[in-house]
N, C-alpha and C. Protein backbone atom coordinates (compact mmCIF):
# COMPACT_ATOMS: atom_id res chain seq x y z
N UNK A 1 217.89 163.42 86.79
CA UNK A 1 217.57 163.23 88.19
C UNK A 1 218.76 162.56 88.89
N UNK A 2 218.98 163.10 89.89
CA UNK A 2 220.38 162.39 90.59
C UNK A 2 219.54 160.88 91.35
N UNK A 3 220.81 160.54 91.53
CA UNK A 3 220.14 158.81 92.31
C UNK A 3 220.51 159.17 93.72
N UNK A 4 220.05 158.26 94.29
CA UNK A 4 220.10 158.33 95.86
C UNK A 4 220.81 157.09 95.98
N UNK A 5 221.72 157.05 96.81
CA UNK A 5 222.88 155.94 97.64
C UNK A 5 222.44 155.32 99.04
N UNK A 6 222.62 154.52 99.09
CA UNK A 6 222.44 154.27 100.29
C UNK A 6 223.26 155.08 101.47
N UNK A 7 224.23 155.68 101.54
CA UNK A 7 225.12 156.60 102.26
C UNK A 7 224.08 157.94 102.17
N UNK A 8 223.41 158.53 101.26
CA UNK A 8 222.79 159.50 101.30
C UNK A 8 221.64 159.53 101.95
N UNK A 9 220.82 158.43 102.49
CA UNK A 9 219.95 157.73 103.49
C UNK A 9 220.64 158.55 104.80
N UNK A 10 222.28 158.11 104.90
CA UNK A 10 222.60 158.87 106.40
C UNK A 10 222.38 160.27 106.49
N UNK A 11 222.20 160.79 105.56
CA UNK A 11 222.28 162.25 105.57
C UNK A 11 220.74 163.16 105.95
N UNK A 12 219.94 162.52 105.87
CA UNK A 12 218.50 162.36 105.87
C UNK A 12 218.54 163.06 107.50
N UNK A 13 217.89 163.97 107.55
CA UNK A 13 217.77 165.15 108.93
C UNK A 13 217.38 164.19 110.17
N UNK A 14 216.40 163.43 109.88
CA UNK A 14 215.73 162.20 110.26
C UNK A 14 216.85 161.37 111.19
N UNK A 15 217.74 161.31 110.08
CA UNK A 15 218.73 160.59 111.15
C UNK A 15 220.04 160.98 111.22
N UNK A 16 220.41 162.01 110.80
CA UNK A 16 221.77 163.41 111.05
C UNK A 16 221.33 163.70 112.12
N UNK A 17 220.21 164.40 112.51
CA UNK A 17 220.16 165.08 113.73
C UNK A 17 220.08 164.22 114.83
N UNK A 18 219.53 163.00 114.64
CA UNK A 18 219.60 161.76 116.34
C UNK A 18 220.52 161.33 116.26
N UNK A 19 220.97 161.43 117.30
CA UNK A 19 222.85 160.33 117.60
C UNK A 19 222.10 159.31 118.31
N UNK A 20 220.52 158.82 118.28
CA UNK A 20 220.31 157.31 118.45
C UNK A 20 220.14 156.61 116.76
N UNK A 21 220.28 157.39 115.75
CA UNK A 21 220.72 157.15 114.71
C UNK A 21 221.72 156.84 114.32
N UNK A 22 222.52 157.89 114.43
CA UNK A 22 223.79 158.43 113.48
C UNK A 22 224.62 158.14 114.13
N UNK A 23 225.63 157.84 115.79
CA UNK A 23 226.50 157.61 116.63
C UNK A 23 226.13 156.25 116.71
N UNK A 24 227.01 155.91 116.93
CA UNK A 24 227.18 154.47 117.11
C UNK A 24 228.13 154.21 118.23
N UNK A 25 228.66 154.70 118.35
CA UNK A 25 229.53 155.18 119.82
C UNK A 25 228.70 155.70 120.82
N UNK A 26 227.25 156.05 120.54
CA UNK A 26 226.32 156.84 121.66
C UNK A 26 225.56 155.36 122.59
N UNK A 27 225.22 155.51 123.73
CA UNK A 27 224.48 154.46 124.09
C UNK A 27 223.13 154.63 123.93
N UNK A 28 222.71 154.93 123.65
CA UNK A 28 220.91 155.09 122.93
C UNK A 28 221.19 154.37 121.75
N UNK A 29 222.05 154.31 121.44
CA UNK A 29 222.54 154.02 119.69
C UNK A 29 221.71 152.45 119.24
N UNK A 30 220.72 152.35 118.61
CA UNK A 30 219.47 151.30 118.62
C UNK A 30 219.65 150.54 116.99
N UNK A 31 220.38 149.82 116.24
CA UNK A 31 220.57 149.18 115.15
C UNK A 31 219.02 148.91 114.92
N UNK A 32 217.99 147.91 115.30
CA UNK A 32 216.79 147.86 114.53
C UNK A 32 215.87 149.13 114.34
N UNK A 33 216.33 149.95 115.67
CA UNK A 33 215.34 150.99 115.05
C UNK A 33 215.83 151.89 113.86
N UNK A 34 217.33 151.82 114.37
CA UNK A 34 218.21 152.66 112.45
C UNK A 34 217.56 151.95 111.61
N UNK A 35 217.47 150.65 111.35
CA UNK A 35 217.29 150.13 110.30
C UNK A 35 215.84 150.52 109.67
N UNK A 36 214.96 150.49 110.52
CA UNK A 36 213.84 150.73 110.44
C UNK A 36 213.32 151.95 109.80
N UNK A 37 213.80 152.48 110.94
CA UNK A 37 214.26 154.37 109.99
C UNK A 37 214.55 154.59 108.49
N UNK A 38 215.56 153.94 107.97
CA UNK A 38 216.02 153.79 106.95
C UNK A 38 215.60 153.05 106.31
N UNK A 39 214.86 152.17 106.04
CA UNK A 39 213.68 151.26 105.64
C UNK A 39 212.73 152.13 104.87
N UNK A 40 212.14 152.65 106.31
CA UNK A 40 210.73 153.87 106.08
C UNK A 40 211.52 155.35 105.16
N UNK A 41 212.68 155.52 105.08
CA UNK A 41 213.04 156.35 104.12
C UNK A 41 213.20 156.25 102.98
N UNK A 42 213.99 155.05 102.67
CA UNK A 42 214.05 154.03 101.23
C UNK A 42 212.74 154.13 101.03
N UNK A 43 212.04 153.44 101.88
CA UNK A 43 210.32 153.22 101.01
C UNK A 43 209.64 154.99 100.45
N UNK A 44 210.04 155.47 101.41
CA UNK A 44 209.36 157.08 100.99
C UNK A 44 209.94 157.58 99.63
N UNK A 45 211.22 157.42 99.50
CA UNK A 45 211.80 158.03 98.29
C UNK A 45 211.63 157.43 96.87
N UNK A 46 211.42 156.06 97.27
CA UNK A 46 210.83 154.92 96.28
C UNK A 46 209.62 155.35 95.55
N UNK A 47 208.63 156.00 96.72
CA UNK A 47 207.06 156.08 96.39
C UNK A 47 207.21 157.28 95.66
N UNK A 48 208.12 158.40 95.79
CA UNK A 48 207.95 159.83 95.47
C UNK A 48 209.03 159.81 94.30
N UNK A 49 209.57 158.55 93.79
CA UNK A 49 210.49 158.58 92.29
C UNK A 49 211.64 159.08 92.71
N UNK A 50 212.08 159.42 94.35
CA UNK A 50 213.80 160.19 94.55
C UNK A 50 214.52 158.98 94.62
N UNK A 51 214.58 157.77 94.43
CA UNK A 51 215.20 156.46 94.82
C UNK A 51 215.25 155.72 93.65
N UNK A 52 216.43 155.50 93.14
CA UNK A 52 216.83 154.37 91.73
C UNK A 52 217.58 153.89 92.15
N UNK A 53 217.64 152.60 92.32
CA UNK A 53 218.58 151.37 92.53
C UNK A 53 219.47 151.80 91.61
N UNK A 54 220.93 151.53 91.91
CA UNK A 54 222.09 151.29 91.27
C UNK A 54 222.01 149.87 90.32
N UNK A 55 221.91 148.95 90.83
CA UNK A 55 221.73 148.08 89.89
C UNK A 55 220.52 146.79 90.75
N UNK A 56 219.71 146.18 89.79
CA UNK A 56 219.09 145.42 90.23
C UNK A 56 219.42 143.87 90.20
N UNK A 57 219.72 142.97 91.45
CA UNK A 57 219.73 141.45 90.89
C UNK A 57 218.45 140.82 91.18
N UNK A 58 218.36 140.19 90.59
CA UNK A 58 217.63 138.86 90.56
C UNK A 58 218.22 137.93 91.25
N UNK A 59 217.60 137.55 92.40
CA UNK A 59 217.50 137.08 93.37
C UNK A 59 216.91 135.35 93.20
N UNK A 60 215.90 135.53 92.09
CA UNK A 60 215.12 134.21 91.63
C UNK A 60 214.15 133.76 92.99
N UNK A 61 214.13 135.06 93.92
CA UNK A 61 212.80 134.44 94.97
C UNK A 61 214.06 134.39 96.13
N UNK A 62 214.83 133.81 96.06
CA UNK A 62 215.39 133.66 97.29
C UNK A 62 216.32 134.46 98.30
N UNK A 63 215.96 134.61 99.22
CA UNK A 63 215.78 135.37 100.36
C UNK A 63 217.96 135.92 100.20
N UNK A 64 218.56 137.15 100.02
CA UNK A 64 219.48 137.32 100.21
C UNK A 64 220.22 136.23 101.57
N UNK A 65 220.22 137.00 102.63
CA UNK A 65 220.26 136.55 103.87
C UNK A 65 220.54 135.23 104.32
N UNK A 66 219.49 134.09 103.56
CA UNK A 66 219.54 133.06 103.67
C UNK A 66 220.54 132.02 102.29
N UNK A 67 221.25 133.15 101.74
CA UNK A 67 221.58 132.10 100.56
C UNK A 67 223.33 131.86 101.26
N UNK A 68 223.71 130.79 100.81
CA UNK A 68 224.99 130.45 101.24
C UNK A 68 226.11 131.13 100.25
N UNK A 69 227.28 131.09 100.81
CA UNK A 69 228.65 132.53 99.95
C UNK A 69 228.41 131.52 98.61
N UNK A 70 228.46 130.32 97.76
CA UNK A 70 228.72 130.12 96.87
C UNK A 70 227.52 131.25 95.83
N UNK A 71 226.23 131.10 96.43
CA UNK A 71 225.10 131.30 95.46
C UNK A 71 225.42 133.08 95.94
N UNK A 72 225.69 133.66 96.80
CA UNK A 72 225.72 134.99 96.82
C UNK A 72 226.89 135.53 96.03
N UNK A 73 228.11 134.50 95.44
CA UNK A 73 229.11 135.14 94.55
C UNK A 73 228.19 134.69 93.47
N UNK A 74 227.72 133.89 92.65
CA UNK A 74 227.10 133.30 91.69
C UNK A 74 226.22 134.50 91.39
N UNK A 75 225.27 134.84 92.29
CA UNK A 75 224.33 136.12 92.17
C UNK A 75 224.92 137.35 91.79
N UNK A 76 225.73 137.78 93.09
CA UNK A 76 226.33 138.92 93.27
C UNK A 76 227.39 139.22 92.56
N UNK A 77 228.29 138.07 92.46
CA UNK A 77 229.43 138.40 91.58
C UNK A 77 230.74 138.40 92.74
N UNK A 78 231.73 137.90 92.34
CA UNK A 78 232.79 137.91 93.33
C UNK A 78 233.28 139.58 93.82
N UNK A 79 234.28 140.01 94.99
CA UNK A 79 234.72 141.09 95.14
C UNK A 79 235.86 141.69 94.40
């Protein structure tokens, strides 16, 4: 089974065909609702087995977003 990328999310008709998706240079161009979009696609492909994480971290509960650069290299691993 091939894996799905997060780049292959863009390719998704869903949001290839709207340039309030896909342009970002367009003025309709709406970041929470992309995200959202792409959210509800991740989750669909998840439910139907087309979606395998590349790799999984452990997080230990705490919120990505909110962790400071030391604990996100510690987690994540340096670049």
């Amino acid at each position: 089974m091939q894996q799905v990328t997060a780049e292959q999310l863009h390719d998704d008709p869903r949001i290839a065909s709207n340039p309030m998706y896909s342009d970002i240079t367009n003025p309709q161009y709406d970041i929470d609702k992309t995200y959202q979009l792409l959210r509800s696609i991740y989750y669909e492909k998840l439910k139907n087995g087309q979606y395998k994480p590349v790799k999984i971290i452990n997080t230990h509960g705490k919120n990505p977003e909110e962790m400071s650069d030391k604990e996100i290299v510690k987690v994540f691993g340096a670049e």
